[in-house]
Each structure stands twice: as C-alpha cells, then as structure tokens.
Protein backbone atom coordinates (compact mmCIF):
# COMPACT_ATOMS: atom_id res chain seq x y z
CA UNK A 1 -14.07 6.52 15.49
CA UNK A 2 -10.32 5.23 14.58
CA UNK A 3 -8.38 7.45 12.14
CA UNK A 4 -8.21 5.57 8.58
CA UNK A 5 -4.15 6.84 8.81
CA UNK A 6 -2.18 7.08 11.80
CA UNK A 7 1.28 8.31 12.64
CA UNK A 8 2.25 4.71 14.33
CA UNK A 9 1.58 3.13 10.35
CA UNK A 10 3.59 5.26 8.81
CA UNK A 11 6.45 4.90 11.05
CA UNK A 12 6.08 1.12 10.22
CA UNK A 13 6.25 1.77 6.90
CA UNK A 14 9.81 3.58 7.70
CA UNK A 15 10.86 1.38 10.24
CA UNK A 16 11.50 4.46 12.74
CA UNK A 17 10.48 4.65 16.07
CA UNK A 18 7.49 6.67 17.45
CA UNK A 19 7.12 9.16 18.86
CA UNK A 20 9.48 10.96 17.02
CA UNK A 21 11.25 13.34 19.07
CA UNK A 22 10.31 16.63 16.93
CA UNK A 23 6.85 15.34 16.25
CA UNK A 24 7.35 15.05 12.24
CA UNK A 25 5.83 12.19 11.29
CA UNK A 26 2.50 13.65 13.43
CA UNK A 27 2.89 16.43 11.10
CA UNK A 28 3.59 14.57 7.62
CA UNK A 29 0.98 11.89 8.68
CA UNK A 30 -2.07 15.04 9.23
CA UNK A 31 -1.01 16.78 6.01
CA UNK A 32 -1.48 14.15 3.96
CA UNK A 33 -5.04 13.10 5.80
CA UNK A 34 -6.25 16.75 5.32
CA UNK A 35 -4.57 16.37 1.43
CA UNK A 36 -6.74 13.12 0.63
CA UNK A 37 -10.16 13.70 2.34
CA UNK A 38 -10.01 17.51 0.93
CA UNK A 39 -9.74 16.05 -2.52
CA UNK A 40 -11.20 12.16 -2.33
CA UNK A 41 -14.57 14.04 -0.38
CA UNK A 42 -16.48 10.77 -2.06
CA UNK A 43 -15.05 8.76 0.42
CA UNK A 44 -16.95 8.25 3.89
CA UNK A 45 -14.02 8.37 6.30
CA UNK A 46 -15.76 6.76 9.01
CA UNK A 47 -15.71 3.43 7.46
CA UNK A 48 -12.62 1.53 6.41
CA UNK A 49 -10.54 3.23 3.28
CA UNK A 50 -10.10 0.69 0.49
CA UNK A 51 -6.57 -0.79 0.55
CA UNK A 52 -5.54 1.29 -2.16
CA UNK A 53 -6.17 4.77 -0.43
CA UNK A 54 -4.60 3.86 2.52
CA UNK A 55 -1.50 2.73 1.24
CA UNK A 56 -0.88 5.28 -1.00
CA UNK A 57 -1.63 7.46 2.04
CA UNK A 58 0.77 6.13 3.86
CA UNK A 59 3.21 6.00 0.96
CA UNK A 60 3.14 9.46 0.57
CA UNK A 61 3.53 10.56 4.23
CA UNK A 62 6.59 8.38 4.11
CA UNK A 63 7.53 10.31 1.23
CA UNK A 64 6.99 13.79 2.80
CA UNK A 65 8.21 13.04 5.97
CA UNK A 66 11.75 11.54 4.32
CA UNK A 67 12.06 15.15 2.15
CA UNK A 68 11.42 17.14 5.60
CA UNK A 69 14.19 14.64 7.23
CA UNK A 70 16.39 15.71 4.54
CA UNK A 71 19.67 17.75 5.48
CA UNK A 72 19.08 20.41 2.75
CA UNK A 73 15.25 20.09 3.19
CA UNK A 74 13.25 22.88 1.34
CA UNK A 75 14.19 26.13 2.09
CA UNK A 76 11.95 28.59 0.26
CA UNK A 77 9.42 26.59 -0.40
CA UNK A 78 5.78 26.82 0.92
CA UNK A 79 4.25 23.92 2.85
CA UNK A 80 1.69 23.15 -0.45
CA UNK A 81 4.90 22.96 -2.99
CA UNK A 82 6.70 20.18 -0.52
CA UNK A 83 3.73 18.27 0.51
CA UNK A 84 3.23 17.97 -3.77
CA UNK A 85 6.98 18.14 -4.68
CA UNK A 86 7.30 15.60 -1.84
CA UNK A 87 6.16 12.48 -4.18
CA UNK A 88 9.39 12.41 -6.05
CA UNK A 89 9.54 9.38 -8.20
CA UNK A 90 6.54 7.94 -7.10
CA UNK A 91 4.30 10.52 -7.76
CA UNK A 92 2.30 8.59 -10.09
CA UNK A 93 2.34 5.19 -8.18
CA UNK A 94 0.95 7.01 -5.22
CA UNK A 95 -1.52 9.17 -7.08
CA UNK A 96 -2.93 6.23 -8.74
CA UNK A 97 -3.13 4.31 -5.48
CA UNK A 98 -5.38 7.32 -3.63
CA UNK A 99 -6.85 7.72 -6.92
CA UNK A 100 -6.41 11.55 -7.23
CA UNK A 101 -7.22 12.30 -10.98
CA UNK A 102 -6.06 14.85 -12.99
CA UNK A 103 -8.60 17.85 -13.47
CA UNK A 104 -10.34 17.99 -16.60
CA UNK A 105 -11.08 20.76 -18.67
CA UNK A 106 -14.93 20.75 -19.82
C-alpha cells in the first residue's frame, strides 16, 4: 500500500531537494499524516485521498516544515502548538481543503 502523502511531494511543492540532510521534511511530512488520519478517521487511507485532502496535506507540511526552517524557529513551544501555529495565514485555506471542522458544542 502507497502512502496517500509522501515526503518526495512535499518537497515538490517547495522546490527543495530530497533527502533533506537533517531529515525535516520526513518529520513535517509524518506529523501532518498522523494530524489528518487522527482527525479525518472517515477516510479509508488505503484508497486514494480526494484531491482536496491531499493538497491541503501537503500545503500544510510545507507550511510546518518552512516555520521549523525558520532562523528563530519556536523556542518554547511544544510540538502540538507549532504543528497548529504552523498554518499561519493559510490556516483556513488549508483547513477547508482537509476539511477539518470546527467542534461543535451539542
């Protein structure tokens, strides 16, 4: 079974090289797989994502792994706050791409 994200897309979508030579796009690109199938558990992962899901995945690893690149980065943060924190701008776009709705209150 293929992964429905891999590390190779993302660093397409950044127009890097990979491998990386610290292994952080690996590391982005699994943290936002565990993210997504933890919280979009209606998909079945062993058949294609829809286009939406796995761009937004993508997206957002791009995202995370461009805030871990950063020279300041995120000291004193845990790894939850920065993967979240880590959507910036786009946090909506890329929410409403993977489809990640807001929790509601019965």
């Amino acid at each position: 079974m293929a992964d429905w994200i891999t590390p190779e897309q993302v660093a397409q979508y950044l127009g890097v090289s990979y491998p990386d030579v610290d292994g952080r796009i690996d590391l982005c690109t699994a943290a936002v797989k565990a993210a997504v199938e933890q919280r979009r558990s209606d998909i079945d992962y062993t058949l294609p994502v829809g286009e939406d899901v796995h761009a937004g995945a993508i997206m957002w690893a791009g995202q995370l792994w461009q805030s871990r690149n950063a020279p300041s980065g995120y000291a004193g943060y845990g790894d939850e706050t920065t993967l979240y924190d880590s959507l910036g701008a786009r946090r909506a776009e890329i929410l409403r791409l993977l489809g990640w709705r807001r929790p509601v209150v019965a």
